[in-house]
Protein backbone atom coordinates (compact mmCIF):
# COMPACT_ATOMS: atom_id res chain seq x y z
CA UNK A 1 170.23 75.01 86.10
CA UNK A 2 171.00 78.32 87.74
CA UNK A 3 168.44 80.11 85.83
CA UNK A 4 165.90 77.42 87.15
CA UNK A 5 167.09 77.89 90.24
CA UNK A 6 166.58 81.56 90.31
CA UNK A 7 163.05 81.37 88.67
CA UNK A 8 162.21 79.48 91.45
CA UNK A 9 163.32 81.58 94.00
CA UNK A 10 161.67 84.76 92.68
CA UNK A 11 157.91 82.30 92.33
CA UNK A 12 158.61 81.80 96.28
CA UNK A 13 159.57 84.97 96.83
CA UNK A 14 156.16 86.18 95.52
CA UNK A 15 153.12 86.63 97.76
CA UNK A 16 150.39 84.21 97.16
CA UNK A 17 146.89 86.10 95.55
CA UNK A 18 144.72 83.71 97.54
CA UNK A 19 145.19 85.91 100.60
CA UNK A 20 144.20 89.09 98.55
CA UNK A 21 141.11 87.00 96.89
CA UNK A 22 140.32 87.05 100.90
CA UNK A 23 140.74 90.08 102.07
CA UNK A 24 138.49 91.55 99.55
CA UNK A 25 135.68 89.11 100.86
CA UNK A 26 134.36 91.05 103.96
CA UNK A 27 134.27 88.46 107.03
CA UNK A 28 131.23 87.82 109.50
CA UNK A 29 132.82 90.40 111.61
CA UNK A 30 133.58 93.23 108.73
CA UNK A 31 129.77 92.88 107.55
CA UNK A 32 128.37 92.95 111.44
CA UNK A 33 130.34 96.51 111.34
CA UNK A 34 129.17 97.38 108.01
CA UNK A 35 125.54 96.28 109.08
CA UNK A 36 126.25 98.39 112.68
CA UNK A 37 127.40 101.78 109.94
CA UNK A 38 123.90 101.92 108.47
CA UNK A 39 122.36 101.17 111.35
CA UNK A 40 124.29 104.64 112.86
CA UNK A 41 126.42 102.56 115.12
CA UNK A 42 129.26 102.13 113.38
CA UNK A 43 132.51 104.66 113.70
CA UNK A 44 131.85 106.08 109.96
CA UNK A 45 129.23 108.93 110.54
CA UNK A 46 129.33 110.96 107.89
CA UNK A 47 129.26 107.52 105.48
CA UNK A 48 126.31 106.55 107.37
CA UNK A 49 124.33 109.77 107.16
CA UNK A 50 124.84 109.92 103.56
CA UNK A 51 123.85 106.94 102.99
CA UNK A 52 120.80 107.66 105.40
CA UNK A 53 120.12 110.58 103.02
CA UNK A 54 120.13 108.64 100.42
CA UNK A 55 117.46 106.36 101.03
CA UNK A 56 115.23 108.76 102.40
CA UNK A 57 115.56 110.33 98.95
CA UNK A 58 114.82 107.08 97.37
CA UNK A 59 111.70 106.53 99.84
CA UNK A 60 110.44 109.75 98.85
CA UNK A 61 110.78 109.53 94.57
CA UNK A 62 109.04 105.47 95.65
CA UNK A 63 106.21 107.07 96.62
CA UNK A 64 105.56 110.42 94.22
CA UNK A 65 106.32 107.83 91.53
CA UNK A 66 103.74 104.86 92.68
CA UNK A 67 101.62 107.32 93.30
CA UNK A 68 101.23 108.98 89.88
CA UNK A 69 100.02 105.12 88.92
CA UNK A 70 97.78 104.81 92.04
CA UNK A 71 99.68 101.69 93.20
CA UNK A 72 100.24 101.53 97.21
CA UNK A 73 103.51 101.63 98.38
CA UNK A 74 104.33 98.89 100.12
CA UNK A 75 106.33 97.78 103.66
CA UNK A 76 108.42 95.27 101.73
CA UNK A 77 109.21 97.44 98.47
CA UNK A 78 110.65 99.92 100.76
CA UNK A 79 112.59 97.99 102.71
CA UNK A 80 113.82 96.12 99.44
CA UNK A 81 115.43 99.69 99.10
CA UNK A 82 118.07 98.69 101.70
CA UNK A 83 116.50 100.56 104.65
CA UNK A 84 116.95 97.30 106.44
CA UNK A 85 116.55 97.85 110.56
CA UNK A 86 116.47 102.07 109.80
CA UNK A 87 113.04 101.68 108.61
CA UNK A 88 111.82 103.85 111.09
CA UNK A 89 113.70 106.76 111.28
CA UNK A 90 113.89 107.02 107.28
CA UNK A 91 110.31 106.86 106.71
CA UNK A 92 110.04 109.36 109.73
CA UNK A 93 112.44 111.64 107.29
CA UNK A 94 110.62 110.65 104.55
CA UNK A 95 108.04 112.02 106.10
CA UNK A 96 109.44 115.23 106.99
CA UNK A 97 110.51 115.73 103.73
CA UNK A 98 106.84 114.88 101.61
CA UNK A 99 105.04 117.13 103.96
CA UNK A 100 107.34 120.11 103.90
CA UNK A 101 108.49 120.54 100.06
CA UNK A 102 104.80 118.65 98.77
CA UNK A 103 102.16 118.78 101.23
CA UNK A 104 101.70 115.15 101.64
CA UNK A 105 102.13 112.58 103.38
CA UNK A 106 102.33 109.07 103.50
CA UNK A 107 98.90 107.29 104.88
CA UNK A 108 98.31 103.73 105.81
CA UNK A 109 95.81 102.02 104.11
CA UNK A 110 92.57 100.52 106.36
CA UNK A 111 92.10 96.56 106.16
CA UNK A 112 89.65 95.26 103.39
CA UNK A 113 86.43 95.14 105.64
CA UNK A 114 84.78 91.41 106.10
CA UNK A 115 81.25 91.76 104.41
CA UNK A 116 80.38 88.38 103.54
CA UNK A 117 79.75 84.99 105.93
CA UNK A 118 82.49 83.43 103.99
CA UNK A 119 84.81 86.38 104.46
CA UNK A 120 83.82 86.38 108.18
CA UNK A 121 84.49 82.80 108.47
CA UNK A 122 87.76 82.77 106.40
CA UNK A 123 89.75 85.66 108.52
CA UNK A 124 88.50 83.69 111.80
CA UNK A 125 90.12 80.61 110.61
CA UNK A 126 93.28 83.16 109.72
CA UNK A 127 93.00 84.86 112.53
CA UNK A 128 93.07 88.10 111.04
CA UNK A 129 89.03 89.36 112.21
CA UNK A 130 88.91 92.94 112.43
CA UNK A 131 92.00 92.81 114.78
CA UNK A 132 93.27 96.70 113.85
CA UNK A 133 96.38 94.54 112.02
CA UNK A 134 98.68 96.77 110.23
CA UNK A 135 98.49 96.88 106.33
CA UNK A 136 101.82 97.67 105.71
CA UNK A 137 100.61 99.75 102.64
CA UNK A 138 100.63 103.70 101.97
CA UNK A 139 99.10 106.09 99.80
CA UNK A 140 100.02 109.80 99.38
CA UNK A 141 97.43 111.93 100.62
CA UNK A 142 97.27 115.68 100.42
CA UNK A 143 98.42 118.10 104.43
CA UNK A 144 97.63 121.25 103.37
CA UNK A 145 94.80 123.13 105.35
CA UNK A 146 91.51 122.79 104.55
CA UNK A 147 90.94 126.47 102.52
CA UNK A 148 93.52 125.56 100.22
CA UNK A 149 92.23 122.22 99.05
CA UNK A 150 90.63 123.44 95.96
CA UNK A 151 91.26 122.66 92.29
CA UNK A 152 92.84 125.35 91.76
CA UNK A 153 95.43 124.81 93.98
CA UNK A 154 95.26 120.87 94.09
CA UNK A 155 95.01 120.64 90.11
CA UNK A 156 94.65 117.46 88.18
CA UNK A 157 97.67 115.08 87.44
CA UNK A 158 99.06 115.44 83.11
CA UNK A 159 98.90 111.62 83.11
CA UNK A 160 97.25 111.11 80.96
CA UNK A 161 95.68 114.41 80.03
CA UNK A 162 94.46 117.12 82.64
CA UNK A 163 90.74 116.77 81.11
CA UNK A 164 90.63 112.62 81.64
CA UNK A 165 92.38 113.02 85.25
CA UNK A 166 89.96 115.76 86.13
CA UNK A 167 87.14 113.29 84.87
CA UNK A 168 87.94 110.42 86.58
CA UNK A 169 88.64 111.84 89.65
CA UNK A 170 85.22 113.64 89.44
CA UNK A 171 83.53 110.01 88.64
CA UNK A 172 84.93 107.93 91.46
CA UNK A 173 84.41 110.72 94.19
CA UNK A 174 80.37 110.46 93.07
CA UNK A 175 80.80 106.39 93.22
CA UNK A 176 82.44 106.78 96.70
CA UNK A 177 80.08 109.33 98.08
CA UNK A 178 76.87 107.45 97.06
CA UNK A 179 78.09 104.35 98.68
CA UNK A 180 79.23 105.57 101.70
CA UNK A 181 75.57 107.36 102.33
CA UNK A 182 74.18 104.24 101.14
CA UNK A 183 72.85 102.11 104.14
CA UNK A 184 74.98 100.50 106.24
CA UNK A 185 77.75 101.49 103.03
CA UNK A 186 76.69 99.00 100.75
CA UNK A 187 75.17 99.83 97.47
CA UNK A 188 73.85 96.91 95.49
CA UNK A 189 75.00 96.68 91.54
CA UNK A 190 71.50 97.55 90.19
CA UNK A 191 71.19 100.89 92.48
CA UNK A 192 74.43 102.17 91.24
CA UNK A 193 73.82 101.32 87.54
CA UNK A 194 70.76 103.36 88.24
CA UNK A 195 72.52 106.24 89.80
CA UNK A 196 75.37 106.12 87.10
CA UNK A 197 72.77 106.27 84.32
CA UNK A 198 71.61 109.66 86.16
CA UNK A 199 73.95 111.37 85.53
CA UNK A 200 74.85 109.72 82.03
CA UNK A 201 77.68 107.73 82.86
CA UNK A 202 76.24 104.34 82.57
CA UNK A 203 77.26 103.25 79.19
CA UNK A 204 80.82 104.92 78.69
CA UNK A 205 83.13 107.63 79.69
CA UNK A 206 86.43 108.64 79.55
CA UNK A 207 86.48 109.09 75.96
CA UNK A 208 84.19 106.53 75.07
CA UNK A 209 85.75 103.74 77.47
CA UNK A 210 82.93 101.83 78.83
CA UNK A 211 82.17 102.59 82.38
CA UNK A 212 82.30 98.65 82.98
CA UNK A 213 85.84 98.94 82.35
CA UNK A 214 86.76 101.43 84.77
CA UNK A 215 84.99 99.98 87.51
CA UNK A 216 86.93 97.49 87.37
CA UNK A 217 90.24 100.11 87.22
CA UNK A 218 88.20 101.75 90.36
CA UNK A 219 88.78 97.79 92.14
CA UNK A 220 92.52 97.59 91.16
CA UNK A 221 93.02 100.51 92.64
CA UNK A 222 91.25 100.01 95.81
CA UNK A 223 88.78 102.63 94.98
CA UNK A 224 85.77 100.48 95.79
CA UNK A 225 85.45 96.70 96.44
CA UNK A 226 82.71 94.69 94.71
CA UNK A 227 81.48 91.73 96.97
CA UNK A 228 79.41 88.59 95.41
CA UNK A 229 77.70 86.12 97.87
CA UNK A 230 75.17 83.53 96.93
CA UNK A 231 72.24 82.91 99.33
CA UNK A 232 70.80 79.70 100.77
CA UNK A 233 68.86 79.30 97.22
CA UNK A 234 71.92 79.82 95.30
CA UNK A 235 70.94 83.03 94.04
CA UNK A 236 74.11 85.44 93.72
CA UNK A 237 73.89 89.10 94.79
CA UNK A 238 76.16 91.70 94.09
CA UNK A 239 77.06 94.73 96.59
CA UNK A 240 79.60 97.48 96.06
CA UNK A 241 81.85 99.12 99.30
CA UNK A 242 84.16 101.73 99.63
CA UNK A 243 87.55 100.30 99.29
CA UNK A 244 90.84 101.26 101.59
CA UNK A 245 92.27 104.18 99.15
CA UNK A 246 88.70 105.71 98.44
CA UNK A 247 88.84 105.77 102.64
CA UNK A 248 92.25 106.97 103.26
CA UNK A 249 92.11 109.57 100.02
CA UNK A 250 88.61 110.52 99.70
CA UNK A 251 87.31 110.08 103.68
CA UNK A 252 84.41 110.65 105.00
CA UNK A 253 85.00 115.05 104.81
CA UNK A 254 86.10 114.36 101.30
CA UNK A 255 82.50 112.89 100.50
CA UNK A 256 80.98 115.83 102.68
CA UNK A 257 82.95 118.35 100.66
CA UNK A 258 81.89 117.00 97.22
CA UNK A 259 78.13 117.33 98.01
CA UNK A 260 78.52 120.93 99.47
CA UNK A 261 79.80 121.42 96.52
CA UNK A 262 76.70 120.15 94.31
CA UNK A 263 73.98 120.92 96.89
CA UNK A 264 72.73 123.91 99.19
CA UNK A 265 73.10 127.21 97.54
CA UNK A 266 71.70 129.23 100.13
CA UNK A 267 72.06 129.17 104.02
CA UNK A 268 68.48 127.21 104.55
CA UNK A 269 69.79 124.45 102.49
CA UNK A 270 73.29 124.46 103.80
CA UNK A 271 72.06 124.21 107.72
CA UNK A 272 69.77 121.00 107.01
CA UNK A 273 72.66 119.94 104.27
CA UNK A 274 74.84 120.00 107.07
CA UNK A 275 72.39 117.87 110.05
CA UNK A 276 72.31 115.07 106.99
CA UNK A 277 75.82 115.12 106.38
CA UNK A 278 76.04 114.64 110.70
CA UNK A 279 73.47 112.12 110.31
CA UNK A 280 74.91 110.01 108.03
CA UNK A 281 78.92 109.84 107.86
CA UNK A 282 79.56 111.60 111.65
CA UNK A 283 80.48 114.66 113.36
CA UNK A 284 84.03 113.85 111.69
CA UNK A 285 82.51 116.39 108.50
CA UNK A 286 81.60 118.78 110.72
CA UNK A 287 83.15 122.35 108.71
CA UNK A 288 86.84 123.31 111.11
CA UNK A 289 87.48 126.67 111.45
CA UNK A 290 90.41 128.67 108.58
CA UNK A 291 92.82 128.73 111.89
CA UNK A 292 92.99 125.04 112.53
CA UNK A 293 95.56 124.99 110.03
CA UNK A 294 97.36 121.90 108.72
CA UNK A 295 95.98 118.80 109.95
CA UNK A 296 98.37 116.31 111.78
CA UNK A 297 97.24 112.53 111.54
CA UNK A 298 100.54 111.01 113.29
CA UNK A 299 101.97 108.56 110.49
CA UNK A 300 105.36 109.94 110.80
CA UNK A 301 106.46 106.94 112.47
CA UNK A 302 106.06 102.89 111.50
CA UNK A 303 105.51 100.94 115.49
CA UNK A 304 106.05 97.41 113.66
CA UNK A 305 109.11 96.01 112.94
């Protein structure tokens, strides 16, 4: 009986875990402070500009790593990161950080443009017309100045192989171009068969991948959009556009730089070249001076929550 007794004593005598269990468990209050650290409010600096660092670092390996497979980075897979209410100030680091060690930057991608009635009619019912809404997705385009954007300098990706990259690249910046001087920049299927077949491209490419197939890769990738409508008699036409990356990667001086490139060898040429060029895709192509330096485009900062 005494040794029950003192068994006892010693089991009341010890503390019970529950509490412990509990005070591992952060309460309401302990994650509000937690939540006010990363935010930069909380009393823990230097915790919270690590972990600031941190996910700038992690924003910045997102997008050289999406960008390798042309895939847009995206509002939500960054903030899935844990960027949480800091989402402006890290991608405004991010930022920093692309244009200074890589010479890029992140660029928001332009809204799919309405083309067709039902297209038209569909965003009015959304309410999403033409209403400058924010995309919320970002490609990696290239700061550096103007005189340095050459392929010598801006050479083609390993992935898969320098010659395909090089190819491809060459192939949609033709397919973008002739669309966008196309009239009113839509190209219908048959013309650009026809202008593919020009310059022997219409069957296969790529190391004898049909060119069917990477028009399609050229969609995915937001390279071009192909629209289908059917008229009145039920007749279906099919038009090709320049999608949002071929605008935000390629542009309208990208286009304007690919056919000085092909065309006007001597001065002549290049002066009514350069009228066309102004005619048909703006003053925006118009050739800037070596001392303009890097171009600024003001995406270091996200306005929407």
């Amino acid at each position: 009986m005494p040794l029950s007794r003192k068994r006892r004593s010693q089991t009341d005598a010890e503390p019970p875990p529950a509490p412990t269990r509990r005070r591992r468990s952060p309460s309401a209050s302990e994650a509000s402070s937690v939540s006010d650290d990363i935010d930069g409010d909380g009393a823990n600096g230097e915790d919270s500009a690590s972990g600031h660092d941190q996910m700038v670092k992690k924003l910045v390996r997102l997008a050289l790593a999406s960008e390798y497979s042309r895939i847009p980075v995206k509002r939500t897979d960054i903030t899935s990161k844990g960027t949480g209410r800091q989402f402006k100030n890290i991608f405004k680091d991010a930022q920093r950080q692309l244009r200074s060690l890589f010479g890029m930057e992140l660029t928001e991608l332009p809204q799919k443009e309405k083309i067709t009635v039902a297209q038209k009619r569909a965003a009015q019912r959304a309410g999403t017309q033409s209403n400058g809404s924010s995309t919320k997705s970002y490609v990696l385009i290239s700061t550096l100045p103007h005189s340095y954007r050459t392929p010598t300098i801006l050479t083609p990706s390993r992935i898969p192989t320098v010659s395909d990259e090089a190819a491809y690249t060459g192939l949609y910046t033709f397919i973008v171009g002739i669309i966008s001087f196309s009239q009113g920049g839509m190209m219908p299927e048959g013309r650009l068969e026809s202008a593919l077949a020009r310059v022997n491209a219409d069957s296969y490419f790529l190391n004898g991948e049909r060119t069917e197939n990477i028009l399609k890769k050229m969609e995915r990738q937001g390279y071009i959009v192909k629209i289908r409508e059917r008229d009145g008699g039920g007749e279906e036409s099919v038009d090709y556009t320049v999608g949002p990356r071929g605008k935000a990667e390629i542009g309208e001086r990208g286009i304007a730089d690919m056919a000085r490139r092909v065309y006007a060898k001597k001065d002549a040429e290049r002066d009514e070249l350069e009228r066309k060029l102004v005619r048909s895709l703006g003053e925006v192509v118009l050739e800037r001076k070596p001392s303009e330096g890097v171009e600024e485009t003001g995406h270091d900062e996200e306005g929407d929550e």
